[in-house]
Protein backbone atom coordinates (compact mmCIF):
# COMPACT_ATOMS: atom_id res chain seq x y z
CA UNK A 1 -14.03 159.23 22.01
CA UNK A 2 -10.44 158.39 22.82
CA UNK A 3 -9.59 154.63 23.01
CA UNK A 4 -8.94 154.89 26.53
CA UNK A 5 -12.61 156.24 26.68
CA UNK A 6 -13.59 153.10 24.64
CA UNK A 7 -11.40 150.92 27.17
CA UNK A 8 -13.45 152.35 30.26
CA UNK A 9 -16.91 152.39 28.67
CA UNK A 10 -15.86 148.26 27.60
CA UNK A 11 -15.25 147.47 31.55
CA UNK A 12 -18.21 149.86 33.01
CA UNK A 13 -21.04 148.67 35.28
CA UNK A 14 -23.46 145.39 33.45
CA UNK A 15 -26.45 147.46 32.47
CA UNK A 16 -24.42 151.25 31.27
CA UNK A 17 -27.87 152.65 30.26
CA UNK A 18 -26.51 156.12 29.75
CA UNK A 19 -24.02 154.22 27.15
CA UNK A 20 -27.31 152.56 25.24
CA UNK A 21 -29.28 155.87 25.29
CA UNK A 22 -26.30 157.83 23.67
CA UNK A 23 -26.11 155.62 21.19
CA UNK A 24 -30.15 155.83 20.62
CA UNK A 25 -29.80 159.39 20.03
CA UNK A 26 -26.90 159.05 17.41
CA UNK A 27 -28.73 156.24 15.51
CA UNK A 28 -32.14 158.23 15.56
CA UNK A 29 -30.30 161.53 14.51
CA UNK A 30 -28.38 159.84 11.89
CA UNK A 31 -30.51 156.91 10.65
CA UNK A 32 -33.96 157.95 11.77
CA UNK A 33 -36.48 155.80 13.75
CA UNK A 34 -37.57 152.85 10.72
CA UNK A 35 -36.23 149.03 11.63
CA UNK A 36 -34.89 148.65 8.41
CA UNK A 37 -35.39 145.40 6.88
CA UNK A 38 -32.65 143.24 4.66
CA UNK A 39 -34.50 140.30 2.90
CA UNK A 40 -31.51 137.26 3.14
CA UNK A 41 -30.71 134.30 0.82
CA UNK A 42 -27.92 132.00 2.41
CA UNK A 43 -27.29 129.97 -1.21
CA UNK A 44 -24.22 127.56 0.06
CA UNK A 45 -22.90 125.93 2.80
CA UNK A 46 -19.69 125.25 1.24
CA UNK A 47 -16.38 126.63 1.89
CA UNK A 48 -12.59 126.22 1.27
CA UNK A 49 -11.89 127.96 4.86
CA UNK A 50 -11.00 126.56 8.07
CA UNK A 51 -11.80 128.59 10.48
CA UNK A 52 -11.66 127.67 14.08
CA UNK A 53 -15.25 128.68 15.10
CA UNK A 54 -17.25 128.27 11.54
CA UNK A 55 -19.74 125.40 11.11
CA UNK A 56 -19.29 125.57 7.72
CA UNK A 57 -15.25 125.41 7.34
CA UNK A 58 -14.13 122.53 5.19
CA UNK A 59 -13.13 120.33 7.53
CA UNK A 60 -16.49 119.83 8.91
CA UNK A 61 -17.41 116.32 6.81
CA UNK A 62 -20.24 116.16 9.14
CA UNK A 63 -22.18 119.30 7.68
CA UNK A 64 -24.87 118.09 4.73
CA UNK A 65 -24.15 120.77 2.46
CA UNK A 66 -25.84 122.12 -0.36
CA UNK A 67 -25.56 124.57 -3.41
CA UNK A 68 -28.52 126.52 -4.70
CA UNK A 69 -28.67 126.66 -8.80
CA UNK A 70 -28.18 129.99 -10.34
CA UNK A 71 -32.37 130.36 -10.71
CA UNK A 72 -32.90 129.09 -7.61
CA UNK A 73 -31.22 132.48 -6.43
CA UNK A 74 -32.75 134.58 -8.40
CA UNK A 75 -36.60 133.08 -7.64
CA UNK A 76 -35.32 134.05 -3.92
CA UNK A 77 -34.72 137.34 -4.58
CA UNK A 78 -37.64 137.96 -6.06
CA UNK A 79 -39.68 136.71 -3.79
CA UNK A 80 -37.72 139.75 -1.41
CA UNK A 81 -38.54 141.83 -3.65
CA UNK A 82 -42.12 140.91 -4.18
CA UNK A 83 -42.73 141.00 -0.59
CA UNK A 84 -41.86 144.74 -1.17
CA UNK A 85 -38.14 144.43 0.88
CA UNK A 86 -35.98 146.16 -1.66
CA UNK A 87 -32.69 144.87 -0.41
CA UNK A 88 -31.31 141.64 -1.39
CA UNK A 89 -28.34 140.11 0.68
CA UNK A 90 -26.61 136.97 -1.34
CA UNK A 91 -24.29 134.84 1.85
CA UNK A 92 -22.32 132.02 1.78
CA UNK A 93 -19.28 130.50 2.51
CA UNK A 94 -16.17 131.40 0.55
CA UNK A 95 -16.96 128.67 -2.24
CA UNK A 96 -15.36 129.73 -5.06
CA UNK A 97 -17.23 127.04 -7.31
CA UNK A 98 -19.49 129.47 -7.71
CA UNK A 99 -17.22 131.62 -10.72
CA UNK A 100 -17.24 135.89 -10.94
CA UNK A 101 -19.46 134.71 -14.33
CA UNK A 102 -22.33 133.28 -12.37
CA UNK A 103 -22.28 135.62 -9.62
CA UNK A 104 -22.28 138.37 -12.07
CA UNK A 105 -24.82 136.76 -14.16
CA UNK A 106 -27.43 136.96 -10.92
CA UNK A 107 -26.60 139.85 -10.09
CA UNK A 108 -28.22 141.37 -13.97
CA UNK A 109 -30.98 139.31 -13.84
CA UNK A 110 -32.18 140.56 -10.84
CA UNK A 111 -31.11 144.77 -11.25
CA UNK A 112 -32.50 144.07 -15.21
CA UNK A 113 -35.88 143.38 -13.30
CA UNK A 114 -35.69 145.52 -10.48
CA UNK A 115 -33.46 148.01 -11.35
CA UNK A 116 -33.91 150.35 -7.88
CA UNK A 117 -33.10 147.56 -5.78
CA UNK A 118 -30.37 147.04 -3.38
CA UNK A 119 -27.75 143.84 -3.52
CA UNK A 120 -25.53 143.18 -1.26
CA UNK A 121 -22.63 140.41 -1.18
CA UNK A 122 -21.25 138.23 1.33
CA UNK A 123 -19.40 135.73 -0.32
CA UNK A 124 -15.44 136.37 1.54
CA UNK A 125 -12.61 136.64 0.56
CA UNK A 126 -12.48 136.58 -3.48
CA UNK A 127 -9.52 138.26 -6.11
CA UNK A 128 -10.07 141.97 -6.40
CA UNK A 129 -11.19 141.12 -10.30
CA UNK A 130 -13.80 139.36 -8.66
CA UNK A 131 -14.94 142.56 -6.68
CA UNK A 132 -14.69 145.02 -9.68
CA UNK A 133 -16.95 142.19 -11.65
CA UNK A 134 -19.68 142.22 -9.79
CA UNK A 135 -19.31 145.99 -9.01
CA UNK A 136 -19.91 146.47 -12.26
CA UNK A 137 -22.87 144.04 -12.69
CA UNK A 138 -25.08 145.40 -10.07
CA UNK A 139 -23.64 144.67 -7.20
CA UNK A 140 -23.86 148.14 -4.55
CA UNK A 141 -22.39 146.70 -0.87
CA UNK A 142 -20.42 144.03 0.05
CA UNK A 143 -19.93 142.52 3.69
CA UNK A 144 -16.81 141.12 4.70
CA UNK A 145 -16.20 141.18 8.35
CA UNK A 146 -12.69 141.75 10.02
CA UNK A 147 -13.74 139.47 12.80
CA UNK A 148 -10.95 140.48 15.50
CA UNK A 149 -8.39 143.56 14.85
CA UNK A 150 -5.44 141.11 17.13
CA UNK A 151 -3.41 139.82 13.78
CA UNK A 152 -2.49 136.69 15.82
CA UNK A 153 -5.51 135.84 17.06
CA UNK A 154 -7.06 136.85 13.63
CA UNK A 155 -4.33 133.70 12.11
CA UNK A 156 -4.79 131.47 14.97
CA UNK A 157 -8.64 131.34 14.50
CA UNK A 158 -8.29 131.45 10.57
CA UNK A 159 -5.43 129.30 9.24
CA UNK A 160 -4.15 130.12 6.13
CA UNK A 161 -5.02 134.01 6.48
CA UNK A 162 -4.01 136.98 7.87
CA UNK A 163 -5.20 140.14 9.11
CA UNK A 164 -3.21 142.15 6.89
CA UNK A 165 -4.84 140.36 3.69
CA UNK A 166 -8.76 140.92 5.34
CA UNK A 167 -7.98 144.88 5.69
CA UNK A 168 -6.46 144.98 2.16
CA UNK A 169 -9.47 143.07 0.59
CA UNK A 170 -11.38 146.23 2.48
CA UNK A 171 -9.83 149.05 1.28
CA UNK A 172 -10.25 146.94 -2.18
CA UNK A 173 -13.93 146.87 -1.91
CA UNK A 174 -13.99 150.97 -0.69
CA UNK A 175 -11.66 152.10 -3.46
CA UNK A 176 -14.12 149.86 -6.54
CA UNK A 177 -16.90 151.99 -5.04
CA UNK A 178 -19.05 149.76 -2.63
CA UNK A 179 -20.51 150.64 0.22
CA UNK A 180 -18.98 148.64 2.73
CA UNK A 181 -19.69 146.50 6.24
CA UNK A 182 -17.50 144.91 8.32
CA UNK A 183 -17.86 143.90 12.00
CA UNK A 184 -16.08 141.75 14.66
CA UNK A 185 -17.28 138.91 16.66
CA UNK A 186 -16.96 138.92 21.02
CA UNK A 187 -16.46 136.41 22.99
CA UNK A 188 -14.00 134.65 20.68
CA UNK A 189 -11.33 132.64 22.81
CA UNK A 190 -8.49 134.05 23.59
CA UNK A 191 -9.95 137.82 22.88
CA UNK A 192 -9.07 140.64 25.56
CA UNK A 193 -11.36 143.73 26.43
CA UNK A 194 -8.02 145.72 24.66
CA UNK A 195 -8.77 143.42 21.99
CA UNK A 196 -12.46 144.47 21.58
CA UNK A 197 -11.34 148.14 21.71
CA UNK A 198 -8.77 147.62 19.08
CA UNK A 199 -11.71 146.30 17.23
CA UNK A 200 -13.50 149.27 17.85
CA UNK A 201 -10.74 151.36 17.19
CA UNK A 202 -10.35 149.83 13.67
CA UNK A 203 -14.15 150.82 12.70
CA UNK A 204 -13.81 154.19 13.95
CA UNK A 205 -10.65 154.67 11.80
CA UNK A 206 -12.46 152.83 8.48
CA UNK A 207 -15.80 154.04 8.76
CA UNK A 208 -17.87 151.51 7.15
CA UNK A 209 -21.00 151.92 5.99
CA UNK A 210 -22.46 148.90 7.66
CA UNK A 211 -21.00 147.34 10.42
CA UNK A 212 -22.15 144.07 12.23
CA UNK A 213 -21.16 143.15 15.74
CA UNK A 214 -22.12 139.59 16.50
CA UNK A 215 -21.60 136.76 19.74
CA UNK A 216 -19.57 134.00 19.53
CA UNK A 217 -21.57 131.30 19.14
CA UNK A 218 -20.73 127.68 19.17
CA UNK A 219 -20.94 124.83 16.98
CA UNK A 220 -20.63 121.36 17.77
CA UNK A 221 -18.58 120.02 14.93
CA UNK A 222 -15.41 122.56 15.65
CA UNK A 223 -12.88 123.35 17.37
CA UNK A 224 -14.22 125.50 19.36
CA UNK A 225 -17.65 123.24 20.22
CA UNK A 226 -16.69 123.52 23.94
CA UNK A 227 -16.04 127.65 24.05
CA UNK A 228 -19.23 129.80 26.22
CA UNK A 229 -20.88 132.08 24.66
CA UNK A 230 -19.97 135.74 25.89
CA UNK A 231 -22.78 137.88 28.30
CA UNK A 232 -25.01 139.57 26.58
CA UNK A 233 -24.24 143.01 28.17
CA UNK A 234 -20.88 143.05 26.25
CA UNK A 235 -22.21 142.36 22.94
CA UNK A 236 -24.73 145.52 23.83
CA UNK A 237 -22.27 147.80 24.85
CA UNK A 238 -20.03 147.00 22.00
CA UNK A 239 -22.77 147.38 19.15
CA UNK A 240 -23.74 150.75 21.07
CA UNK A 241 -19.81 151.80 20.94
CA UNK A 242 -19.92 151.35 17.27
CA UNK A 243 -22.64 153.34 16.84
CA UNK A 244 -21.36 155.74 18.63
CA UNK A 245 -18.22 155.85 16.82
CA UNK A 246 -19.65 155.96 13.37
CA UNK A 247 -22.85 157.60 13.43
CA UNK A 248 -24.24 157.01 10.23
CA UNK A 249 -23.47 153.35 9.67
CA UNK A 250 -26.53 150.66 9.29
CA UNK A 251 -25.99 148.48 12.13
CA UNK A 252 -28.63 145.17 12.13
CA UNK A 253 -29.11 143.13 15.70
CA UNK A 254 -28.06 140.07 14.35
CA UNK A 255 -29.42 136.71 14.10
CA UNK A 256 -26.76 135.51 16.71
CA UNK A 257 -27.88 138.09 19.10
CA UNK A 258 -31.24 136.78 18.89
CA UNK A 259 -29.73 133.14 19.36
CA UNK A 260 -27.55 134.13 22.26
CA UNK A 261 -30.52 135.90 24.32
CA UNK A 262 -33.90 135.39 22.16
CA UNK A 263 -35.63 138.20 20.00
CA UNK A 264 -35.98 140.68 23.30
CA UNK A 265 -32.02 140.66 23.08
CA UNK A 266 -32.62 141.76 19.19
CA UNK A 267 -35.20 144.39 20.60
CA UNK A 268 -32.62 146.06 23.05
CA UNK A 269 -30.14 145.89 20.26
CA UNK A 270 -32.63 148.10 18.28
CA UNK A 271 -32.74 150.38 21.62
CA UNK A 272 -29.36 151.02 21.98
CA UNK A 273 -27.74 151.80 18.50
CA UNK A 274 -29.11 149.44 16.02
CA UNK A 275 -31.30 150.53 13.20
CA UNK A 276 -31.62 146.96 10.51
CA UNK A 277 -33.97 143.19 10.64
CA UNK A 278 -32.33 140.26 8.76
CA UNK A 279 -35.15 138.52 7.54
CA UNK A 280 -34.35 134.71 5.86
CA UNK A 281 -35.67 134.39 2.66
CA UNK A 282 -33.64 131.21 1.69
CA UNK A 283 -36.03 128.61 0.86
CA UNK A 284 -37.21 126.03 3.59
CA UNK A 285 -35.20 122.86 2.39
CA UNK A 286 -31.79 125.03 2.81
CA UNK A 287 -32.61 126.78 6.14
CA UNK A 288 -31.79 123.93 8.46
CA UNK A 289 -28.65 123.39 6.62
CA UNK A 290 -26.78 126.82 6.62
CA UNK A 291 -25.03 126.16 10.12
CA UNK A 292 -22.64 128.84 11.52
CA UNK A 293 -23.59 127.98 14.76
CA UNK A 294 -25.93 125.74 16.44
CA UNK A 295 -29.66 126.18 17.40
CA UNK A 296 -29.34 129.58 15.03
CA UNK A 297 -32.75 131.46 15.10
CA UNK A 298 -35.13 132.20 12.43
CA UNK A 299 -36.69 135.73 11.43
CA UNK A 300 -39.10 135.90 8.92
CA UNK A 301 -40.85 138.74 8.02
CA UNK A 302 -43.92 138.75 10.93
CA UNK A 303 -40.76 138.14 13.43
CA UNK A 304 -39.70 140.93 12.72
CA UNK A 305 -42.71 142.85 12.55
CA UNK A 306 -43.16 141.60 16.01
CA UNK A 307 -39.61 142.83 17.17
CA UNK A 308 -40.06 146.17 15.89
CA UNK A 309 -43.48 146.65 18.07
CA UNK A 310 -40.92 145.64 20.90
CA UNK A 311 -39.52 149.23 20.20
CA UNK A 312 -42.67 151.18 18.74
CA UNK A 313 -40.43 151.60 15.82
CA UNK A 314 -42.04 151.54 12.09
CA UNK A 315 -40.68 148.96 9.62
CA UNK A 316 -39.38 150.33 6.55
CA UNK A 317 -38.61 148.16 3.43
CA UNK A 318 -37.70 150.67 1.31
CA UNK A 319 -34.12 150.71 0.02
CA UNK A 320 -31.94 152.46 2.16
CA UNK A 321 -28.24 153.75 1.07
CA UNK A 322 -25.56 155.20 3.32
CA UNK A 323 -26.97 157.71 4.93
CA UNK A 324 -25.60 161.67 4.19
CA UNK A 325 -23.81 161.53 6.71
CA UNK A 326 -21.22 158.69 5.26
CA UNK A 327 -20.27 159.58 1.37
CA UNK A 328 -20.02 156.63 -0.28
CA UNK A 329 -16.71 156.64 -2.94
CA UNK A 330 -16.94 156.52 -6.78
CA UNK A 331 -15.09 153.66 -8.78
């Protein structure tokens, strides 16, 4: 697929059905037909970042934040794991109070107890020492998303950063050994359909091993509070592009999709190209508190249960690598 192919496919008809069911048929053939579920633990709402569209940049002295202690993390992975999900995704903002010791430090406890699961990292952007750290303490994906390929509208939207930085932190993470996501976000202001197929572009040429395409989303205490949302149809035909693109990556329908156009908008996600559940395991006294975006939806477990009899799809909890068809690099 050429990008002027991706540029016509981006401004087709609303509903491109014969896009979705391509992109069906490359996630069944490469994936299979399991929802695969994630088990989540967001553990801080802080973050030195300021980014235009983020609930939880810095400059937000609105946000009650919080910090989870170093066993409060690792009773929420267990409980993942004891619910029988066998991956384990740590998220926050880029705080770097919390140091490459104590990260590392959760990251044994947890593989010294359940050595066959599955952790995955999305803490930002962090020294490559960092990366190689918790490589080497257990850590097997991280997710650090590109956002927008533009490099002005990428420093623009995230002062203090660039573009060129983000894609070097990437390559970082790929060459240590991980297996990698990354993803952009639509309807971000200022963003052009050539923009979302230079986004597209940028994942065909990387090739992650997970990659997650979310909405734009507002939140009241930014810059951006006033922004719409984009249609839903975009977001669709962009997560089905990506799938198209790179076959074998693990794609979830977010938790913004779901907040943009309910659970059925998850559900059509899993219909045309998406294959993975994010289900919150944070405890209940943080939930509330880990704002993005506003009015951000909850799955838990029978959720998602429920969204994957949307799609007559089986659930699978199991740990699941990159599939063959992606080889994942050796540190």
């Amino acid at each position: 697929m050429t990008k002027l192919d991706i540029y016509n496919a981006l401004l087709a008809g609303d509903s491109p059905e014969e896009l979705f069911c391509r992109a069906d048929a490359e996630r069944k053939n490469a994936c299979g037909d399991s929802v695969v579920i994630r088990g989540l633990v967001e553990f801080s709402s802080h973050c030195v970042r300021r980014c235009q569209y983020c609930g939880l940049r810095r400059d937000n002295l609105q946000l009650d934040r919080y910090r989870m202690s170093l066993t409060e993390m690792i009773a929420a992975a267990q409980r993942i794991l004891e619910a029988g999900v066998r991956t384990v995704i740590f998220q926050s903002g880029d705080d770097l109070t919390f140091t490459r010791e104590d990260i590392s430090l959760v990251l044994r406890a947890i593989k010294k107890r359940m050595p066959e699961a599955a952790l995955t990292l999305s803490l930002g952007e962090r020294p490559p020492e960092d990366y190689q750290a918790f490589f080497d303490n257990g850590a097997d994906r991280y997710l650090l998303k590109f956002e927008t390929a533009n490099p002005s509208l990428y420093e623009k939207l995230h002062p203090g950063q660039s573009l060129k930085k983000r894609v070097e932190l990437l390559e970082d993470l790929r060459r240590i050994g991980y297996q990698v996501g990354t993803g952009n976000i639509i309807g971000l202001p200022g963003q052009t359909v050539a923009d979302i197929a230079r986004d597209l572009e940028y994942l065909k040429e990387f090739q992650p091993e997970m990659i997650a395409v979310g909405p734009f989303v507002p939140q009241q205490q930014t810059p951006l509070a006033g922004h719409p949302m984009p249609g839903p149809e975009l977001v669709l035909k962009v997560l089905a592009l990506a799938r198209i693109l790179v076959p074998a990556a693990h794609i979830p329908a977010t938790t913004a999709l779901a907040t943009l156009g309910g659970h059925e908008l998850q559900a059509r996600a899993l219909q045309g190209g998406a294959n993975v559940l994010m289900v919150n395991f944070s405890p209940s006294a943080y939930k509330g508190l880990y704002r993005l975006y506003d009015h951000k939806a909850c799955v838990d477990l029978e959720k998602a249960k429920e969204i994957a009899a949307l799609v007559k799809r089986p659930l699978s909890l199991a740990r699941h690598d990159a599939p063959d068809g992606i080889a994942c690099p050796s540190s």
